[in-house]
PDB file of N, CA and C in Angstrom:
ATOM      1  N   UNK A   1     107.632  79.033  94.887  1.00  0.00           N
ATOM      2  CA  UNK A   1     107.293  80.106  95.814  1.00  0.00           C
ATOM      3  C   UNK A   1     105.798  80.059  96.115  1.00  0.00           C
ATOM      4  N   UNK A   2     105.354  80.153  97.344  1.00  0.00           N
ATOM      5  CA  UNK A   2     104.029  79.729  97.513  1.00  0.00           C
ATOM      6  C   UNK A   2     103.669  81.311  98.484  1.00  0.00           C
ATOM      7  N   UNK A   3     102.455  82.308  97.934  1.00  0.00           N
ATOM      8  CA  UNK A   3     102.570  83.304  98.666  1.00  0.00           C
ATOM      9  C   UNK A   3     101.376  82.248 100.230  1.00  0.00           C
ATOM     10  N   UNK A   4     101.328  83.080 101.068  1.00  0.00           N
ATOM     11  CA  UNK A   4     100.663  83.165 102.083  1.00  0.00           C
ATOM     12  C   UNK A   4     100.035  84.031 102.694  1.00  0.00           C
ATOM     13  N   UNK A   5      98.503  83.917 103.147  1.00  0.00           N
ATOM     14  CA  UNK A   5      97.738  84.990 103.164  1.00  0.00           C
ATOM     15  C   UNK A   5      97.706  84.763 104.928  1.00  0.00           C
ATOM     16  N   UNK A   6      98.357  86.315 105.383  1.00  0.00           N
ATOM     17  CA  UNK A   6      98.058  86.019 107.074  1.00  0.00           C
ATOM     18  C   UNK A   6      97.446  87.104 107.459  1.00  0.00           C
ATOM     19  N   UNK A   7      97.390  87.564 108.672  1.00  0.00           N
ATOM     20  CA  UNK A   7      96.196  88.779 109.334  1.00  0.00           C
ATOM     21  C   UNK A   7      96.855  90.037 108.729  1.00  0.00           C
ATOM     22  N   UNK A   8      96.223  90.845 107.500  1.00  0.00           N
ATOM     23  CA  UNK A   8      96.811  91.868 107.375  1.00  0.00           C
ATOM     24  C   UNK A   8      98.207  92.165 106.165  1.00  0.00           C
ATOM     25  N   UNK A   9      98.605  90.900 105.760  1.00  0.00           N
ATOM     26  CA  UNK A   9      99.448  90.675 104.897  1.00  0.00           C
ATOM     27  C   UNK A   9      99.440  89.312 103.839  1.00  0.00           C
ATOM     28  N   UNK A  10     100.368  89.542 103.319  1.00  0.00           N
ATOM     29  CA  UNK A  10     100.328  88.258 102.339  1.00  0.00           C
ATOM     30  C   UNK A  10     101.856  88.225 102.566  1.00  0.00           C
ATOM     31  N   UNK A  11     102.715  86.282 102.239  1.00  0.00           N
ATOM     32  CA  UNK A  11     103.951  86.885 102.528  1.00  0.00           C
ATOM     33  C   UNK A  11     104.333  85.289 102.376  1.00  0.00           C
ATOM     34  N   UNK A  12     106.027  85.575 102.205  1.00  0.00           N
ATOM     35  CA  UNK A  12     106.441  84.398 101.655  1.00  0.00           C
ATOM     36  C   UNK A  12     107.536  84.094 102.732  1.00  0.00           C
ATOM     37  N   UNK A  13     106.830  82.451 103.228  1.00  0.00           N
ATOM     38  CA  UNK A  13     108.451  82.321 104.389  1.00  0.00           C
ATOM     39  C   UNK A  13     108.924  80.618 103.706  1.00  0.00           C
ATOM     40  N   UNK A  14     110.378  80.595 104.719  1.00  0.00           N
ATOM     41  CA  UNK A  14     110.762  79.444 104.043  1.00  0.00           C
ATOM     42  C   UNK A  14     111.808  79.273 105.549  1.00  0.00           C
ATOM     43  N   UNK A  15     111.476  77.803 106.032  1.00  0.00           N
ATOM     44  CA  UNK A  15     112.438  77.343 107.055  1.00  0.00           C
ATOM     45  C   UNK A  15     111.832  78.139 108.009  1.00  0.00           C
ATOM     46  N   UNK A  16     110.635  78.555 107.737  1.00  0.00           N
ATOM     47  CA  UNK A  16     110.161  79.863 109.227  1.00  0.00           C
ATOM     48  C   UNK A  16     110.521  81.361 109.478  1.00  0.00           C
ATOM     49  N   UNK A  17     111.310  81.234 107.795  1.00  0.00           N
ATOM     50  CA  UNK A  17     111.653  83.358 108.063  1.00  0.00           C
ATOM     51  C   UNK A  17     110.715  83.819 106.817  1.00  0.00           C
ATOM     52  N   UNK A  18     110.547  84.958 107.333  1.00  0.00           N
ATOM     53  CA  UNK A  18     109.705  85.364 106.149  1.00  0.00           C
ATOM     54  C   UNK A  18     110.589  86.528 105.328  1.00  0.00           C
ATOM     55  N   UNK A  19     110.515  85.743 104.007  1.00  0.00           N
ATOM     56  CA  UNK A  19     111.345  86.154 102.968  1.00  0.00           C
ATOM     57  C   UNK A  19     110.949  87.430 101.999  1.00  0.00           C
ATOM     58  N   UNK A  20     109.574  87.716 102.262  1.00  0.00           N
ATOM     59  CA  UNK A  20     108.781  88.905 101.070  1.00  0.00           C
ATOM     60  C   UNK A  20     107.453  88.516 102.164  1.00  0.00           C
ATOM     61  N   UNK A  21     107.139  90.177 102.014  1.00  0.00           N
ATOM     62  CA  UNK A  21     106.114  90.712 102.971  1.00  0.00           C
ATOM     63  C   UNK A  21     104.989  91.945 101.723  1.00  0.00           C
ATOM     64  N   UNK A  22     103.934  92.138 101.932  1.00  0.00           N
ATOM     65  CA  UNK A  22     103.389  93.212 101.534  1.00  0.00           C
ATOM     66  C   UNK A  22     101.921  93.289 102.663  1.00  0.00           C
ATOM     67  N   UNK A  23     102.245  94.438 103.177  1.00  0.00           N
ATOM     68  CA  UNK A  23     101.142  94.522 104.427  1.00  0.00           C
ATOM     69  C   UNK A  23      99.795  95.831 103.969  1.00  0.00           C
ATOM     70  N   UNK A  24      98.802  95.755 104.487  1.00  0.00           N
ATOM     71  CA  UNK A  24      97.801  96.485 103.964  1.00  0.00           C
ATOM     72  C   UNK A  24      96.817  96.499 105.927  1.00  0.00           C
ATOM     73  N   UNK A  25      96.287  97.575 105.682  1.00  0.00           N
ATOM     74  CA  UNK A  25      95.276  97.792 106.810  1.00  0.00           C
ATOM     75  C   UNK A  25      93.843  97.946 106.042  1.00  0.00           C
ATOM     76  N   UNK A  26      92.995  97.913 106.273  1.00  0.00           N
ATOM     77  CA  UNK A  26      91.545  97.740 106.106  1.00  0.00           C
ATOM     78  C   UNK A  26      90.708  98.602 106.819  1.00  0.00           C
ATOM     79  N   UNK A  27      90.360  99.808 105.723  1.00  0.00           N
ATOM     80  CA  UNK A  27      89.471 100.803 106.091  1.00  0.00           C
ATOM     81  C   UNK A  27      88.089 100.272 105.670  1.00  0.00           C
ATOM     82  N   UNK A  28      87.409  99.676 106.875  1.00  0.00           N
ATOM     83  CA  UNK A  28      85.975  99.494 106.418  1.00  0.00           C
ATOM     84  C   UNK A  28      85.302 100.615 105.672  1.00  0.00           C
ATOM     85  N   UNK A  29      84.723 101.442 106.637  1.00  0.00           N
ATOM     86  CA  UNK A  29      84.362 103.015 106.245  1.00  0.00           C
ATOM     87  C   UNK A  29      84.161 103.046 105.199  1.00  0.00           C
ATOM     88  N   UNK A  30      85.478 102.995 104.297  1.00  0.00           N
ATOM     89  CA  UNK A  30      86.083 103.359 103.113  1.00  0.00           C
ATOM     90  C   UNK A  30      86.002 102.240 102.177  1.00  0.00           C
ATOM     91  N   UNK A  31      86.248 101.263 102.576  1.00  0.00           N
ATOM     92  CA  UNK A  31      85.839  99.767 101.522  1.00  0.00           C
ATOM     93  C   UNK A  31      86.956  99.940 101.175  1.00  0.00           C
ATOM     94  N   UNK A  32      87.926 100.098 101.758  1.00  0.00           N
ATOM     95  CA  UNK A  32      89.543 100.387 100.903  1.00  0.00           C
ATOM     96  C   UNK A  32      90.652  99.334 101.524  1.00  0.00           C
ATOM     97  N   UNK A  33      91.541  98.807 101.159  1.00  0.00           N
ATOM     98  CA  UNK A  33      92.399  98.213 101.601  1.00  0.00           C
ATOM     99  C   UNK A  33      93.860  99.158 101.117  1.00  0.00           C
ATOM    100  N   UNK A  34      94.686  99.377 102.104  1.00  0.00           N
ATOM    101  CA  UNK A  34      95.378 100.371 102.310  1.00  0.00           C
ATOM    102  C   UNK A  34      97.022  99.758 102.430  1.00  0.00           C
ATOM    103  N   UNK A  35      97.842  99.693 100.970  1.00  0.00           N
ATOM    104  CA  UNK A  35      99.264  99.030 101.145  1.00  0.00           C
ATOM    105  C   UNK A  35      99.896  99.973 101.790  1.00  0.00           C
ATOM    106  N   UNK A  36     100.702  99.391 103.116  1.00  0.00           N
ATOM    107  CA  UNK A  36     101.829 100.882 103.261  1.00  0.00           C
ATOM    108  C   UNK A  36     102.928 100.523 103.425  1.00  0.00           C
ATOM    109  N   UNK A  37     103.127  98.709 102.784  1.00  0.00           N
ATOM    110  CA  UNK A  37     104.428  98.437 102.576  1.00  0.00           C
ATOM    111  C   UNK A  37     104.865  96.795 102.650  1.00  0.00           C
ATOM    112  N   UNK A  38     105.761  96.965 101.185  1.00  0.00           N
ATOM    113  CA  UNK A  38     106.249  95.893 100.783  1.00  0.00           C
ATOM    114  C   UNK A  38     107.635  95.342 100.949  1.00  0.00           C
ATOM    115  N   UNK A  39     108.276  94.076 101.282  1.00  0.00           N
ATOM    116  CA  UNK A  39     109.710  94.146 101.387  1.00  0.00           C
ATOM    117  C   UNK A  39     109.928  92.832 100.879  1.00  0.00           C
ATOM    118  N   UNK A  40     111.077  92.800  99.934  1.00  0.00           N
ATOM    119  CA  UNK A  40     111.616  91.322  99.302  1.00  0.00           C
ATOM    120  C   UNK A  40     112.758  91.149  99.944  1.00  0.00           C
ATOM    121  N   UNK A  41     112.807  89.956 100.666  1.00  0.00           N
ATOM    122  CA  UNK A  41     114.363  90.206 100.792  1.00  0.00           C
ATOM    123  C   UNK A  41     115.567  89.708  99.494  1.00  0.00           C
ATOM    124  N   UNK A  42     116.934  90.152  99.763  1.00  0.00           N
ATOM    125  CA  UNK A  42     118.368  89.845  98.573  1.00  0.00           C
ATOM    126  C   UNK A  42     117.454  88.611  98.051  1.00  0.00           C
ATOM    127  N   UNK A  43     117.557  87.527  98.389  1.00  0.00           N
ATOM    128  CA  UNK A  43     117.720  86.265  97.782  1.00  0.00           C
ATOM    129  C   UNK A  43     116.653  86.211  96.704  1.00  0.00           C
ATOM    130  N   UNK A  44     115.190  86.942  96.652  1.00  0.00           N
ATOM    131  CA  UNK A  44     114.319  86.428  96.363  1.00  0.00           C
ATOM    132  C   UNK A  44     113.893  88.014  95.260  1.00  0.00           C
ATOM    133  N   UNK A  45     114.708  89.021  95.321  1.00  0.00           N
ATOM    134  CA  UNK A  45     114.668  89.748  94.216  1.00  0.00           C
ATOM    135  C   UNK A  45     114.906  89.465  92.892  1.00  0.00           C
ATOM    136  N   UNK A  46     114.329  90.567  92.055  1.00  0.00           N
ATOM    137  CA  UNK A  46     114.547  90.286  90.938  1.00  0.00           C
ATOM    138  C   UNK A  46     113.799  88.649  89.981  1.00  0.00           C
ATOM    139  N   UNK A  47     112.920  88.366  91.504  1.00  0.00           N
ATOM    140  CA  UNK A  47     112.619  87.347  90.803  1.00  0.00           C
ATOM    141  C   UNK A  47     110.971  87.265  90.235  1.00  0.00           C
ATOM    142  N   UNK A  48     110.645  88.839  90.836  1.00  0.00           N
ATOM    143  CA  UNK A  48     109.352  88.509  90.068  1.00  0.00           C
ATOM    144  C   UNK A  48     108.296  88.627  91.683  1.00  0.00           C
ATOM    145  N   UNK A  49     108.737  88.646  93.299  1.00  0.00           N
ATOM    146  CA  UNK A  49     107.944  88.308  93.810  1.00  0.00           C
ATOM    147  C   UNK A  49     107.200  89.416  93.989  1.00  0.00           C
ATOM    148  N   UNK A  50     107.431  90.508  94.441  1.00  0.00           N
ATOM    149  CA  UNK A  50     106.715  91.841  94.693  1.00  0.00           C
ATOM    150  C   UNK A  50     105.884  92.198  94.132  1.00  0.00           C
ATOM    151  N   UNK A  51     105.314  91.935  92.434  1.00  0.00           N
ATOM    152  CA  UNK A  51     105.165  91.989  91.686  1.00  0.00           C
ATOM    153  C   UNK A  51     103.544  91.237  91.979  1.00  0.00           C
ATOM    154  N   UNK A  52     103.913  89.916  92.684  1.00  0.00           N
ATOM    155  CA  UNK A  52     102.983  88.528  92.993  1.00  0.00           C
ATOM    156  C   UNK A  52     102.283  88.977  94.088  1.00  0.00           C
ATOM    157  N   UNK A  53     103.120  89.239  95.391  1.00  0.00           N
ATOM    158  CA  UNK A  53     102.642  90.003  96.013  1.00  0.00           C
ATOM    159  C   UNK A  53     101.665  91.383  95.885  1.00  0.00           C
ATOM    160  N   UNK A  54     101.745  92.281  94.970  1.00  0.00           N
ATOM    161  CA  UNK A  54     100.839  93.109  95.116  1.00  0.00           C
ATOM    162  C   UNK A  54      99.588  92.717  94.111  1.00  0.00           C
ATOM    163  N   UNK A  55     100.105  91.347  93.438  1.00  0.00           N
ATOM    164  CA  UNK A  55      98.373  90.927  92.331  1.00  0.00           C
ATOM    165  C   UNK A  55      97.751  90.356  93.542  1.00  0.00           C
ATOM    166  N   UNK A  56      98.424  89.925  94.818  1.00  0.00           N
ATOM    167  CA  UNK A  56      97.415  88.855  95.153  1.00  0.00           C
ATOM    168  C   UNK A  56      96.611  90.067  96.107  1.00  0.00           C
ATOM    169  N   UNK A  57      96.952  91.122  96.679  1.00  0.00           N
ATOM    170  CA  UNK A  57      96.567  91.972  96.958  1.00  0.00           C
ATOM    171  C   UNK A  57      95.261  92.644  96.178  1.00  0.00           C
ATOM    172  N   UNK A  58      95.356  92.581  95.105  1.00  0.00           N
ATOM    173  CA  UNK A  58      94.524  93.108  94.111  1.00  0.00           C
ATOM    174  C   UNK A  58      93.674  92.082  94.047  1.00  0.00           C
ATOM    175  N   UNK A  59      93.700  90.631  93.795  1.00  0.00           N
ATOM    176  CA  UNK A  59      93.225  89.580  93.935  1.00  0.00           C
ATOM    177  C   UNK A  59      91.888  89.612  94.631  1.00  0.00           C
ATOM    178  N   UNK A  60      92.630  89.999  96.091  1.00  0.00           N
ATOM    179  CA  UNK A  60      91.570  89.778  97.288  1.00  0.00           C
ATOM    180  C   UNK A  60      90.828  91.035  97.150  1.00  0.00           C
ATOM    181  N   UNK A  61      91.482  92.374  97.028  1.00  0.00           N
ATOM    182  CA  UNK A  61      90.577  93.504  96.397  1.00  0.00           C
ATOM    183  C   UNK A  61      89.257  93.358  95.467  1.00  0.00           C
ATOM    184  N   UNK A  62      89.434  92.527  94.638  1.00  0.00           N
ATOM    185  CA  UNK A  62      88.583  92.008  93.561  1.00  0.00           C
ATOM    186  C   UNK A  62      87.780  91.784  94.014  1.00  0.00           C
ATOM    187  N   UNK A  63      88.161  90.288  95.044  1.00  0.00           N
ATOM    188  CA  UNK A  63      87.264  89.292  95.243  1.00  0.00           C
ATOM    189  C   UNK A  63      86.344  89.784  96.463  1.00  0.00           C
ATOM    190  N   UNK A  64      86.368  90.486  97.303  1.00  0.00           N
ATOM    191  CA  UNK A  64      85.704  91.499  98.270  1.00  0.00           C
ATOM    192  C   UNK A  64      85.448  92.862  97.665  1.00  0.00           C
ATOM    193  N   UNK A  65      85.396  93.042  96.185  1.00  0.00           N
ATOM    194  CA  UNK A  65      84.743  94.502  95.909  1.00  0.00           C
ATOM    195  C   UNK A  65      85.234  95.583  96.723  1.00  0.00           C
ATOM    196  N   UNK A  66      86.307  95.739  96.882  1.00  0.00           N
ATOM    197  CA  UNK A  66      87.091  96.569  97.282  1.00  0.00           C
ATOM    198  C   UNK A  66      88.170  97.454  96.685  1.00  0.00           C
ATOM    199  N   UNK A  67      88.140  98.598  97.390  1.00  0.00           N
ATOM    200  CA  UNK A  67      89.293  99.378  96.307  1.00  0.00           C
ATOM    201  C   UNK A  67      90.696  99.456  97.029  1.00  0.00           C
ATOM    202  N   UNK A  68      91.583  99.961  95.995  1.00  0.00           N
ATOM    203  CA  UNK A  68      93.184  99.852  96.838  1.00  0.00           C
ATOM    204  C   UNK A  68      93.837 100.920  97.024  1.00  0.00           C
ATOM    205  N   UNK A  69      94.667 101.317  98.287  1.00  0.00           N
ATOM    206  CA  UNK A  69      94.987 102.769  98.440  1.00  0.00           C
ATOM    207  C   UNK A  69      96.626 102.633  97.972  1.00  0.00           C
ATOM    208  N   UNK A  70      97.534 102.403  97.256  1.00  0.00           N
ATOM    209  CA  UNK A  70      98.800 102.141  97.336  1.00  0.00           C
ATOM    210  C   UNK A  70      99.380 103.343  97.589  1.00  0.00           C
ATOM    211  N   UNK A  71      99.750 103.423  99.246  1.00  0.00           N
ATOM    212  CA  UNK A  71     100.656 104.199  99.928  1.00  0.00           C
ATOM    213  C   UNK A  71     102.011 103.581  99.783  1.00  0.00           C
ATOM    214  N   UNK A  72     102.668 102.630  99.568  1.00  0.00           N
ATOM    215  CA  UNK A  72     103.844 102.382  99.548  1.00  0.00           C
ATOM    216  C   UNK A  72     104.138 102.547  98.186  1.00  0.00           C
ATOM    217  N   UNK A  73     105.205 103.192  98.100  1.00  0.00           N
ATOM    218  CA  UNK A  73     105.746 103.651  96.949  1.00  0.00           C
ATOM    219  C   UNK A  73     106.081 102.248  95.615  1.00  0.00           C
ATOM    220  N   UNK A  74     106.454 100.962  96.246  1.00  0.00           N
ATOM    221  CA  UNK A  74     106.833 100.277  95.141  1.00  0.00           C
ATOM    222  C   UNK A  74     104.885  99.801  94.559  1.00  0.00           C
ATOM    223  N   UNK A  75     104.125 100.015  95.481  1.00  0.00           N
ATOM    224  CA  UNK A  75     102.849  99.480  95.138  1.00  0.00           C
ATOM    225  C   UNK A  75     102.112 100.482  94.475  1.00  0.00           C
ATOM    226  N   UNK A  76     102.563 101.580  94.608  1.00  0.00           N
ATOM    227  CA  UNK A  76     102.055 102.758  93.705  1.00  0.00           C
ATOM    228  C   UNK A  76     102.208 102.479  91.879  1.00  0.00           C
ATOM    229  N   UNK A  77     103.853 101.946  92.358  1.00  0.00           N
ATOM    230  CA  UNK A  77     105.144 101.779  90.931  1.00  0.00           C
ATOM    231  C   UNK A  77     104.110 100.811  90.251  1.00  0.00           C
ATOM    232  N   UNK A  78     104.006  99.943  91.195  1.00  0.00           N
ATOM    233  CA  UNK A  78     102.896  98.610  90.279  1.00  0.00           C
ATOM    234  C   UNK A  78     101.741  98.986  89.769  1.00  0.00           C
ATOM    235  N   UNK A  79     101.217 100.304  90.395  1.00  0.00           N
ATOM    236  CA  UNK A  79      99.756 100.108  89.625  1.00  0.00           C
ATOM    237  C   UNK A  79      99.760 101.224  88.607  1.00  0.00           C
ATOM    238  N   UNK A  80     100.663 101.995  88.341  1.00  0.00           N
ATOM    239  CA  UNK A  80     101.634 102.527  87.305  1.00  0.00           C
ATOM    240  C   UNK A  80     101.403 101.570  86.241  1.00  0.00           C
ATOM    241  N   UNK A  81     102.140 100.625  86.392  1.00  0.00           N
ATOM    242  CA  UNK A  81     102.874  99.779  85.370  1.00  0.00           C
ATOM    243  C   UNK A  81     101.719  98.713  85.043  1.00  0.00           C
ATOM    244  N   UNK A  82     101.007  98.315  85.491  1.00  0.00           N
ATOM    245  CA  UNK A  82      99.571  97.275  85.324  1.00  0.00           C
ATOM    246  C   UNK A  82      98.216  98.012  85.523  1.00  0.00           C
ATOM    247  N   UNK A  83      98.446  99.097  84.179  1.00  0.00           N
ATOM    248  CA  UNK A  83      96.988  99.826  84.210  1.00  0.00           C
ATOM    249  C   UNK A  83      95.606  98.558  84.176  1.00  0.00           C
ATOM    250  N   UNK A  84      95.576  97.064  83.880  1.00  0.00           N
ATOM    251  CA  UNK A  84      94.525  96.239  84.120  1.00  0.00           C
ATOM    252  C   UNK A  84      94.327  96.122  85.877  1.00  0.00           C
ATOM    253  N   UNK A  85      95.205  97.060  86.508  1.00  0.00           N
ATOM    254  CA  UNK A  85      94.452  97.054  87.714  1.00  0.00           C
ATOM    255  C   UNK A  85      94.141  98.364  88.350  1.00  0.00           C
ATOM    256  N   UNK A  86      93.448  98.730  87.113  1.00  0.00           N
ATOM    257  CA  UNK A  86      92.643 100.413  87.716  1.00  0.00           C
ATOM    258  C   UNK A  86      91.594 100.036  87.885  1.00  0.00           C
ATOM    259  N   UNK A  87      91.048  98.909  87.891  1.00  0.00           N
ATOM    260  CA  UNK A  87      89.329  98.762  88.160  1.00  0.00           C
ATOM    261  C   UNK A  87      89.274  98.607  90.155  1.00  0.00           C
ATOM    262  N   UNK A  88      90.574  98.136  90.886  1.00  0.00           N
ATOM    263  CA  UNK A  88      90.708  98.396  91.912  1.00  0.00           C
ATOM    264  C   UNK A  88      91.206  99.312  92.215  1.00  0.00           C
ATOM    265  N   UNK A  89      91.940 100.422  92.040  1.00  0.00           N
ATOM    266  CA  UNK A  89      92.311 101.325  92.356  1.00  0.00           C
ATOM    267  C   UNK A  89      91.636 102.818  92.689  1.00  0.00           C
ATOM    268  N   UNK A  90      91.831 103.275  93.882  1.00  0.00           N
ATOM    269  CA  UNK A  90      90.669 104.277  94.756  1.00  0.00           C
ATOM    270  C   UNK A  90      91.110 105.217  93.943  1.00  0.00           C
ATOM    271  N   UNK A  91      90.102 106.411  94.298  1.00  0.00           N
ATOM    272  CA  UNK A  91      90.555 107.472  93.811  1.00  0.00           C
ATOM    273  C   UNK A  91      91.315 108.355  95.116  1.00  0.00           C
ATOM    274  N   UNK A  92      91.444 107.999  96.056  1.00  0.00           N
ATOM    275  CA  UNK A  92      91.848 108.332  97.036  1.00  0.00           C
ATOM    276  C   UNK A  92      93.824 108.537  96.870  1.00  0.00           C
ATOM    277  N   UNK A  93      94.158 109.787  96.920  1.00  0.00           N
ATOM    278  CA  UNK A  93      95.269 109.869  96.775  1.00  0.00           C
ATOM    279  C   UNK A  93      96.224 109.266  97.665  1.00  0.00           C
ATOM    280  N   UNK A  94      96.207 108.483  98.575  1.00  0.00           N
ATOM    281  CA  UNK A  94      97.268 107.720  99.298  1.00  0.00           C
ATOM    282  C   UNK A  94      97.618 108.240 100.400  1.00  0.00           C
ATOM    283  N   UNK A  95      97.187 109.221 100.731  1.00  0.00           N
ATOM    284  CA  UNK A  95      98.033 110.558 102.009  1.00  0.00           C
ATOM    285  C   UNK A  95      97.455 110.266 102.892  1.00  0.00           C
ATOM    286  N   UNK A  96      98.133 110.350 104.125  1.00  0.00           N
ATOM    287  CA  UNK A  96      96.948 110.057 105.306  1.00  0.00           C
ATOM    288  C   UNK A  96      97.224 111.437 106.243  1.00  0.00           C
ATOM    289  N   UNK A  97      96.693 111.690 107.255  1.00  0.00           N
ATOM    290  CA  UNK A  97      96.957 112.888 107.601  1.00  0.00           C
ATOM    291  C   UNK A  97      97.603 112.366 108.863  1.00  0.00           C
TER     292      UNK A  97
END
């Protein structure tokens, strides 16, 4: 599985469909990068990708000193579950108006 970094997302295709998506917008302003949503498709659940998808997210967070807003609920779940990525994580509660 090879992720791929495109305008705004990271994401996994194969034969030209794209199989797992996690998309983010970019609040300069704010220095924040903003998930508002991830999707695996059947075939490729359970296998661990979503998971890949939101480190590499964090990844690039890192690597641009940036913080992360996880509005999508499974990216929230992740940073729940991988407290080693509270050093990116905003204090910004996720809500947008």
């Amino acid at each position: 599985m090879q992720i791929q970094n495109g305008t705004g997302r990271f994401f996994v295709a194969n034969d030209g469909k794209d199989l797992a998506e996690i998309t983010y917008s970019l609040d300069k302003d704010a220095g924040e990068l903003v998930i508002d949503h991830t999707r695996v498709s059947e075939e490729l659940r359970g296998q661990g990708t979503g998971e890949e998808l939101v480190r590499a997210v964090v990844d690039k967070a890192r690597n641009e000193n940036m913080k992360i807003v996880p509005v999508c609920s499974y990216a929230a779940h992740q940073f729940e579950k991988h407290p080693e990525y509270k050093d990116v994580l905003s204090g910004n509660t996720g809500e947008r108006d």
